[in-house]
Protein backbone atom coordinates (compact mmCIF):
# COMPACT_ATOMS: atom_id res chain seq x y z
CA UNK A 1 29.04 95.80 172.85
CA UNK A 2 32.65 94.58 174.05
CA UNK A 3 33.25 91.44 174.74
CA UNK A 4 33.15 92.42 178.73
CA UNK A 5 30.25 94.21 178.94
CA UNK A 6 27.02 92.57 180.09
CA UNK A 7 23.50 93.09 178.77
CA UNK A 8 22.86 96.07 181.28
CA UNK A 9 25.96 97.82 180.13
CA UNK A 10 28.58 97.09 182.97
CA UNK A 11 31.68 95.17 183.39
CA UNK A 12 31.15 91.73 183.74
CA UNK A 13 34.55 90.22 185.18
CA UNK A 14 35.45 86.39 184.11
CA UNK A 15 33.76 84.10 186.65
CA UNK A 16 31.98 87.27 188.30
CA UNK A 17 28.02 85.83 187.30
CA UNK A 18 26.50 82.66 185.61
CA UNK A 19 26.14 83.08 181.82
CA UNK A 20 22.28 82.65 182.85
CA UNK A 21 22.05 85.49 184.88
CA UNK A 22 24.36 87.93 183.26
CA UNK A 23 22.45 87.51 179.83
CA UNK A 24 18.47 88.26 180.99
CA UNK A 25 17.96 90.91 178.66
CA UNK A 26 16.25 93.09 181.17
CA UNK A 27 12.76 91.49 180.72
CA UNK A 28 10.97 89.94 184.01
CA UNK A 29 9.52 86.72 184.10
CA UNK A 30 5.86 87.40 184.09
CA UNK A 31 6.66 89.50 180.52
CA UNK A 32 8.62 86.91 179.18
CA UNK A 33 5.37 84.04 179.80
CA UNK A 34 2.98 86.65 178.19
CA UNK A 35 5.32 87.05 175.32
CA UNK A 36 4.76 83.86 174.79
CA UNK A 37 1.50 83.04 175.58
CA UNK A 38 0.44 85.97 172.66
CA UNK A 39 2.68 84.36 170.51
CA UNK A 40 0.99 81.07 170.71
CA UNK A 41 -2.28 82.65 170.34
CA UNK A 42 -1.01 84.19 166.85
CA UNK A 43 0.40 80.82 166.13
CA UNK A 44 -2.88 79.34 166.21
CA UNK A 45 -4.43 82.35 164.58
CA UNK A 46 -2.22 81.96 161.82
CA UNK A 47 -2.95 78.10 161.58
CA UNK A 48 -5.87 78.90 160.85
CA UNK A 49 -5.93 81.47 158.99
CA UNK A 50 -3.34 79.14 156.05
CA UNK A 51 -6.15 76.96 156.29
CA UNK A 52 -9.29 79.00 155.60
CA UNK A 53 -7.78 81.39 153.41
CA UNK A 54 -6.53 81.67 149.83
CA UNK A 55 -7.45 82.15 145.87
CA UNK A 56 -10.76 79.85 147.46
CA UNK A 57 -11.86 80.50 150.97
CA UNK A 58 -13.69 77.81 152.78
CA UNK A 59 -15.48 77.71 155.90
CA UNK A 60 -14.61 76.68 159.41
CA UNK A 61 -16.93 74.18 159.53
CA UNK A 62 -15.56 73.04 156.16
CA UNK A 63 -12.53 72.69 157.49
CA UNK A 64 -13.38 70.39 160.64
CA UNK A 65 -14.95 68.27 158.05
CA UNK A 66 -12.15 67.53 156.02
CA UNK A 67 -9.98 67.03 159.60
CA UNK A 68 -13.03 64.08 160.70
CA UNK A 69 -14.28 63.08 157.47
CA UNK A 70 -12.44 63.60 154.38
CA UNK A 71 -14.61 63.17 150.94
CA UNK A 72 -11.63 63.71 147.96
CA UNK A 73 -14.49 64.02 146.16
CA UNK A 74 -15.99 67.65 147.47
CA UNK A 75 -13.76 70.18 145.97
CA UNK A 76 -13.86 72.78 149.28
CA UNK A 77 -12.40 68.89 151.23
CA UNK A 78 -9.97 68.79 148.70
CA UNK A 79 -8.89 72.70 149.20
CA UNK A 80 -8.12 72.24 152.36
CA UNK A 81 -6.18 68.73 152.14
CA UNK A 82 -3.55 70.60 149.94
CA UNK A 83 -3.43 73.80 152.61
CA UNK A 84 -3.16 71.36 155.18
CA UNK A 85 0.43 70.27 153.38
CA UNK A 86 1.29 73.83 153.16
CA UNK A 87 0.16 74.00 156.71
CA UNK A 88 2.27 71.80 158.13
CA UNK A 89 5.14 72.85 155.82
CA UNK A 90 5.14 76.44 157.62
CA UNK A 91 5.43 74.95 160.82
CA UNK A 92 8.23 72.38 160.09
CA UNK A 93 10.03 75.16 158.13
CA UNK A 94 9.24 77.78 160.19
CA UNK A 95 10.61 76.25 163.36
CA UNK A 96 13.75 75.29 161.15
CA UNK A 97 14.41 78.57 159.90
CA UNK A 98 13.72 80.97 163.50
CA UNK A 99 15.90 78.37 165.54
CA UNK A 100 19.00 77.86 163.36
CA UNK A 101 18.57 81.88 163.02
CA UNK A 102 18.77 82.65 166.93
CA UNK A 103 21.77 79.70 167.02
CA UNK A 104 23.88 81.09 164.34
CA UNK A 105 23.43 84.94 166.23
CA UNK A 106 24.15 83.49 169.26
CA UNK A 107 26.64 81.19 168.65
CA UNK A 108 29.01 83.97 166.40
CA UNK A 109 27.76 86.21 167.96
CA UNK A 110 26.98 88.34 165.00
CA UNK A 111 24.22 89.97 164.70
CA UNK A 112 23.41 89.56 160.98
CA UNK A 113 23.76 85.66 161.11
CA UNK A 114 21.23 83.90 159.08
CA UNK A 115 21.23 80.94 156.51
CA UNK A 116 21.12 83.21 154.11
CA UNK A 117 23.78 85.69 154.75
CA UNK A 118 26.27 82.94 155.52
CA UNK A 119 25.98 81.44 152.60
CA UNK A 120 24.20 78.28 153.55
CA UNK A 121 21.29 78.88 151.30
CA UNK A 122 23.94 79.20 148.75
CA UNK A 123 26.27 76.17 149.49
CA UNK A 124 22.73 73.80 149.86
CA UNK A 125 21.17 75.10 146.33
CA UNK A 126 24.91 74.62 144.80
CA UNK A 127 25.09 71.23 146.37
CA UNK A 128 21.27 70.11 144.96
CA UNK A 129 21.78 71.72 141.10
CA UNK A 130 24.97 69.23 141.12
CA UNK A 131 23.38 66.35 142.84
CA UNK A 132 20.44 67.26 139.97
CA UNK A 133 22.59 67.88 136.92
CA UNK A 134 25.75 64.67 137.46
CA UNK A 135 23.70 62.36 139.87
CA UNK A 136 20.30 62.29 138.37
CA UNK A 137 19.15 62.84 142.19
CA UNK A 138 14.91 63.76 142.08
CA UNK A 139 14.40 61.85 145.77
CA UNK A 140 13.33 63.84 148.76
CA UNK A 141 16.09 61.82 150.00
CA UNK A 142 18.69 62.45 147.97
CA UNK A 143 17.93 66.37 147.63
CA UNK A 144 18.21 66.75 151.39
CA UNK A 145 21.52 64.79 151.38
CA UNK A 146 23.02 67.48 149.26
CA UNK A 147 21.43 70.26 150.68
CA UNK A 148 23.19 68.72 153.97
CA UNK A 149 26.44 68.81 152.58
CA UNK A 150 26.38 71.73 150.70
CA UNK A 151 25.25 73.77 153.90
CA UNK A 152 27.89 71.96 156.02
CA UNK A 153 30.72 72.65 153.72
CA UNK A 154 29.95 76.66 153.46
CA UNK A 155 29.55 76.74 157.01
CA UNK A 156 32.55 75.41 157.40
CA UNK A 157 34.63 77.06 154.92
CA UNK A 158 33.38 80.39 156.27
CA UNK A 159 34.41 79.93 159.78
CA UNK A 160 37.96 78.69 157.96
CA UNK A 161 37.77 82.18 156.56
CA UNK A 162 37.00 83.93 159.24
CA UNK A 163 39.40 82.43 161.58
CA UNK A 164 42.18 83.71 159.58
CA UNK A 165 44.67 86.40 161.51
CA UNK A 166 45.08 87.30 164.72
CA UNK A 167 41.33 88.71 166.14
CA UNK A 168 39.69 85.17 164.53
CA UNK A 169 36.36 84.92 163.67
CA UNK A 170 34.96 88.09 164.12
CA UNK A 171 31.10 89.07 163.31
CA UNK A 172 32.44 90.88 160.63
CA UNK A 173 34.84 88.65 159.43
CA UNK A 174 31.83 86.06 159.23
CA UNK A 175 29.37 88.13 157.61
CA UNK A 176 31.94 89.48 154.69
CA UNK A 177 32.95 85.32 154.41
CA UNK A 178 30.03 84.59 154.22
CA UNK A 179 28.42 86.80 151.15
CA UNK A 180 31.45 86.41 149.49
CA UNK A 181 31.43 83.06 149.03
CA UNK A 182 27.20 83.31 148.42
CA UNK A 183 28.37 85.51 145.20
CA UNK A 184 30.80 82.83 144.15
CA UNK A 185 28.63 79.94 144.90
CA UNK A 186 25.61 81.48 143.13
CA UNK A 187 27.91 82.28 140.12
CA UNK A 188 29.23 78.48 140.23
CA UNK A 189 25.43 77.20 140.27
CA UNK A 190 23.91 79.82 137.70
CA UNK A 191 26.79 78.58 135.28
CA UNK A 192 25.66 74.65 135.89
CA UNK A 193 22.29 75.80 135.26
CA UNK A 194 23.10 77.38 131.73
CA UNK A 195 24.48 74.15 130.87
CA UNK A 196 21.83 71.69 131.24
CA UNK A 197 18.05 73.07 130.40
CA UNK A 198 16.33 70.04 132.37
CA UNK A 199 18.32 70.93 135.35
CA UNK A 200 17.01 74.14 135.52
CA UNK A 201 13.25 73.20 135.00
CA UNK A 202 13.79 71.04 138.36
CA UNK A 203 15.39 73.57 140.09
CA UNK A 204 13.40 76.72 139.08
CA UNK A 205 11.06 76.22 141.15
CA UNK A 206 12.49 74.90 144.15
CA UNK A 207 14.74 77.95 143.84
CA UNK A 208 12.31 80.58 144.77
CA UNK A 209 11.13 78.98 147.84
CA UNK A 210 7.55 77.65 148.33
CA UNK A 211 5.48 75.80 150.53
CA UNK A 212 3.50 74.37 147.21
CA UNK A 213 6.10 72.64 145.78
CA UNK A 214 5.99 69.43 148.10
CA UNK A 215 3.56 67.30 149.51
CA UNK A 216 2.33 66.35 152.96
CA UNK A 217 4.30 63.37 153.11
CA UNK A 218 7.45 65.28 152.12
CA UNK A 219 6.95 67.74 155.26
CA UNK A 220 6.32 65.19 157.43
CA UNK A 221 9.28 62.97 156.31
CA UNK A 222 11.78 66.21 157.62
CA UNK A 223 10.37 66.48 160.96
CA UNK A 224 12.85 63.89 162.53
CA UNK A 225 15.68 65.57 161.22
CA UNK A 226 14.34 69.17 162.32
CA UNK A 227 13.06 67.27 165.59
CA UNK A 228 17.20 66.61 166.11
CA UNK A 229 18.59 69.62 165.12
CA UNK A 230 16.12 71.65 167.59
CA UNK A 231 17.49 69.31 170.29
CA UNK A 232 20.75 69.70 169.28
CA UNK A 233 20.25 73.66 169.09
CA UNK A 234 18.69 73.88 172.22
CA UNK A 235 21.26 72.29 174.02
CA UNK A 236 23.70 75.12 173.18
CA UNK A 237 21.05 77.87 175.06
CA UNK A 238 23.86 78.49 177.80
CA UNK A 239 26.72 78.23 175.98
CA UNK A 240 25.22 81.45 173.76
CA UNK A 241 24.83 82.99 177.03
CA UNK A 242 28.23 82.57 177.68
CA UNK A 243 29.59 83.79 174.23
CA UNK A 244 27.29 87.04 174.67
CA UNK A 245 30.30 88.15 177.43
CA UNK A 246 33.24 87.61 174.88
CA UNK A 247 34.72 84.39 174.16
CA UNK A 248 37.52 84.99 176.49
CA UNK A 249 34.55 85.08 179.50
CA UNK A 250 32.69 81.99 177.99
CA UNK A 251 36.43 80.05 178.19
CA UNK A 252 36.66 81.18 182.12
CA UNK A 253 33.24 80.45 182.71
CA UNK A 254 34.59 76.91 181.92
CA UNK A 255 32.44 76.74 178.27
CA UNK A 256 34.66 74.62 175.80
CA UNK A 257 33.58 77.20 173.16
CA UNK A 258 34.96 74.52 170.19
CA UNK A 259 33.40 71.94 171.28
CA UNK A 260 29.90 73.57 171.85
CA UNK A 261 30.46 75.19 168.51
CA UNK A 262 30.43 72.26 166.41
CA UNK A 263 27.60 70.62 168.43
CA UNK A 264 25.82 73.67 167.64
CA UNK A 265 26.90 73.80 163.80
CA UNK A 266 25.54 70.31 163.36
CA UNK A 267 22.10 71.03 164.58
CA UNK A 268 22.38 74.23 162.36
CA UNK A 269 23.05 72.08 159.66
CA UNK A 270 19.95 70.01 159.92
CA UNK A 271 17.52 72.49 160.83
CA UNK A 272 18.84 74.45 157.50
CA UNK A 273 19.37 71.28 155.21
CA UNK A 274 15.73 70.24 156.21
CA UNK A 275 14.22 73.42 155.24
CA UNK A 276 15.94 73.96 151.86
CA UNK A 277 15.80 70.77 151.13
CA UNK A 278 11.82 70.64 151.07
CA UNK A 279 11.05 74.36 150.34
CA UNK A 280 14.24 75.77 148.63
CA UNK A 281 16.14 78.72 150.23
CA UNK A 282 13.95 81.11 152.03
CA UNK A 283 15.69 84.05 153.52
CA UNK A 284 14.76 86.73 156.08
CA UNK A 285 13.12 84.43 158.43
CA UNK A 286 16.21 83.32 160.41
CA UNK A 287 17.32 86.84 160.39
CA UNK A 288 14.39 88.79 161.39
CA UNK A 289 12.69 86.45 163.54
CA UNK A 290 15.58 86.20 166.43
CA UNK A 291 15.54 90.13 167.13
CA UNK A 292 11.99 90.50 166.91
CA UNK A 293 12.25 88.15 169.93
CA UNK A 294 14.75 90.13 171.49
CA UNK A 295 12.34 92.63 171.71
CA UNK A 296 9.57 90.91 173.74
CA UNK A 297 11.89 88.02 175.82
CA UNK A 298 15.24 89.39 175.72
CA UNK A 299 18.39 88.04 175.25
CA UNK A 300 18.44 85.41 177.71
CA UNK A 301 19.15 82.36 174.53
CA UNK A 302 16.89 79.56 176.88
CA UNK A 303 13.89 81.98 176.51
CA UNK A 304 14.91 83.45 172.94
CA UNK A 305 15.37 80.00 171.48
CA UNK A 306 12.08 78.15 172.54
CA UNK A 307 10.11 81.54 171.33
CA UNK A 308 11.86 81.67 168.01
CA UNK A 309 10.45 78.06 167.63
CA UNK A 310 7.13 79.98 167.86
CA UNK A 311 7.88 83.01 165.94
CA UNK A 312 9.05 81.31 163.18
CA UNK A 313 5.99 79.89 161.87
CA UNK A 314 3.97 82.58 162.57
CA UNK A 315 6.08 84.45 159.88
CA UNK A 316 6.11 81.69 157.33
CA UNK A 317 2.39 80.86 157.59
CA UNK A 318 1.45 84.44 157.30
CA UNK A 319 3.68 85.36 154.51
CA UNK A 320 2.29 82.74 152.69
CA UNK A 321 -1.90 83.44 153.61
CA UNK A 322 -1.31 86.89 152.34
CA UNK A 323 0.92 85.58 149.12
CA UNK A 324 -2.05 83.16 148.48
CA UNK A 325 -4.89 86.44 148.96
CA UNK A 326 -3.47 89.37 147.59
CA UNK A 327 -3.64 88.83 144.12
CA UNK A 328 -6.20 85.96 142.93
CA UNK A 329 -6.43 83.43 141.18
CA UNK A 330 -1.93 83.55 140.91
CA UNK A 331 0.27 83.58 144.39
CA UNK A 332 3.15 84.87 145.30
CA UNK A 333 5.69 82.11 146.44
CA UNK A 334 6.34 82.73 150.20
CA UNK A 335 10.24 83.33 149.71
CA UNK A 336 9.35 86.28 147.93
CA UNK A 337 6.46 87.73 150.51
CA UNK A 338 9.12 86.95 153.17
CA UNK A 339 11.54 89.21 151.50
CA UNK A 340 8.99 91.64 150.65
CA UNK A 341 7.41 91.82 154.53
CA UNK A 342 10.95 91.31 156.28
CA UNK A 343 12.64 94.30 155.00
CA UNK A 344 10.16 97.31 156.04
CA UNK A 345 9.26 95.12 159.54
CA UNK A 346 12.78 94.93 160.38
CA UNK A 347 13.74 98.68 159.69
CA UNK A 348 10.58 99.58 161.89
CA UNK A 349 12.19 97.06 164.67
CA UNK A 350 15.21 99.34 164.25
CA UNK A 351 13.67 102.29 164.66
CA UNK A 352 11.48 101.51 167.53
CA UNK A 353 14.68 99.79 169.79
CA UNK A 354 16.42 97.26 168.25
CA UNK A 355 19.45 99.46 169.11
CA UNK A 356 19.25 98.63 173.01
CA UNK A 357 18.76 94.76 172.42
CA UNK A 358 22.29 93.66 172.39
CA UNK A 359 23.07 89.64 171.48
């Protein structure tokens, strides 16, 4: 799609139609609330599915116990106090991952944006090993101070990369930036690993990505910071209507694309930092989760972003049910069951229309 051409395929002159109304995505209203509405119902589903299933299943009623009264001393109670932490970690995460996802397609308009991709994952696990390994940092804290900084220096470094010659910072150009500097960051951190065996042990772990690894108070200790960064995201809903048209059309449509960039970058930042910081880097999620939207709300970024918030733990949650299930009484860390369910869903999203879902 040029940077002149509208969702429906035609010219879109600068100034000629709202950044609102020339990025709908072709889907009416009453689809776009029923969208959501079955979205919220698998939300729930998947709520409380986390919480009745695993290596132990327990009963609803079970369950409502534990909420009212909870006895540490009835081992089904105690079950479901440590998938209640997991719980809660899906949705915190999950809402990290799907918005900063949608944010970083919209905003670079790049269809292949994602934490992982761009090397934030990378940049936030260097920035923790060394915080780990020279600074003795084993905080919640601390941790998600590093995996702030490391995610905000790759970011920008890769737009710095990008921006270089005369088309600027192209999808392409961002995408090649960004693994390219994942490879060299991963080599940088897997060489500070070799050095320093207690290092590793404390990252090992976090590396793979897991809901398991933290505790309730841990999850609910990041939901300011992903509270601000989803504010901060949201906020930027027209501008990545705008930048859909081209950046020349956003600029004429009197968007001060800089500006609304870095605002937009910071709440990236957050929602990313959060969710490594407490799970370790989990990829697919901000990927896959933005163009599965795009399938039942279009394109339109103040519907796409608020349902991403949805979609996003309904992934996580899932992912980690059936990593819990599948093979009893050992689990398969949800970074990897996200890997392993992302790839064939999103080739089947190709194949069934992806193609005529533009950004």
């Amino acid at each position: 799609m040029t940077a002149t051409e509208s969702t429906t395929g035609t010219s879109a002159p600068q100034g000629a139609a709202p950044p609102d109304v020339a990025t709908t995505g072709g889907r009416k209203l009453s689809t776009q609330i029923t969208a959501t509405i079955i979205l919220l119902v698998l939300l729930a589903a998947a709520v409380i599915a986390s919480l009745l299933f695993g290596a132990r299943s327990v009963s609803f009623s079970t369950v409502m116990d534990a909420l009212r009264h909870y006895d540490p001393s009835n081992g089904d109670q105690a079950v479901v106090a440590s998938r209640m932490a997991r719980t809660v970690g899906g949705l915190v995460v999950g809402v990290a991952l799907g918005l900063s996802g949608a944010a970083l397609q919209g905003l670079t308009r790049n269809p292949l944006a994602d934490t992982g991709i761009l090397g934030l994952n990378a940049g936030s696990s260097l920035a923790v090993v060394l915080s780990i390994a020279f600074l003795g940092a084993s905080s919640l804290s601390s941790i998600m101070v590093a995996a702030f900084i490391g995610a905000a220096v790759v970011m920008t470094l890769v737009y710095l990369i990008a921006s270089v010659g005369r088309e600027g910072a192209t999808p392409i150009k961002l995408a090649l930036g960004g693994a390219a500097l994942a490879v060299g960051i991963g080599a940088i951190t897997n060489a500070v690993l070799m050095t320093s065996k207690a290092t590793l042990d404390q990252f090992r772990m976090w590396q793979i990505g897991s809901l398991s690894n933290s505790t309730l108070e841990t999850f609910l200790a990041a939901i300011p910071v992903v509270l601000l960064g989803t504010v901060i995201v949201l906020a930027t809903a027209r501008a990545c209507n705008a930048v859909a048209m081209g950046d020349d059309t956003a600029t004429a449509l009197g968007f001060n694309l800089g500006r609304w960039r870095l605002a937009g970058s910071i709440g990236i930042v957050l929602l990313a930092g959060a969710a490594t910081a407490v799970t370790g880097p989990i990829t697919f999620v901000g990927l896959m989760i933005p163009h599965a939207v795009r399938l039942l709300v279009g394109s339109d970024y103040r519907w796409l972003m608020p349902v991403s918030i949805i979609a996003g733990p309904i992934l996580l949650l899932a992912a980690d049910t059936l990593g819990r299930v599948i093979a009893p009484p050992t689990e398969i860390q949800v970074g990897v069951m996200c890997a392993l369910l992302g790839g064939p869903i999103f080739i089947i999203m190709m194949r069934s229309g992806m193609k005529s879902v533009s950004l």
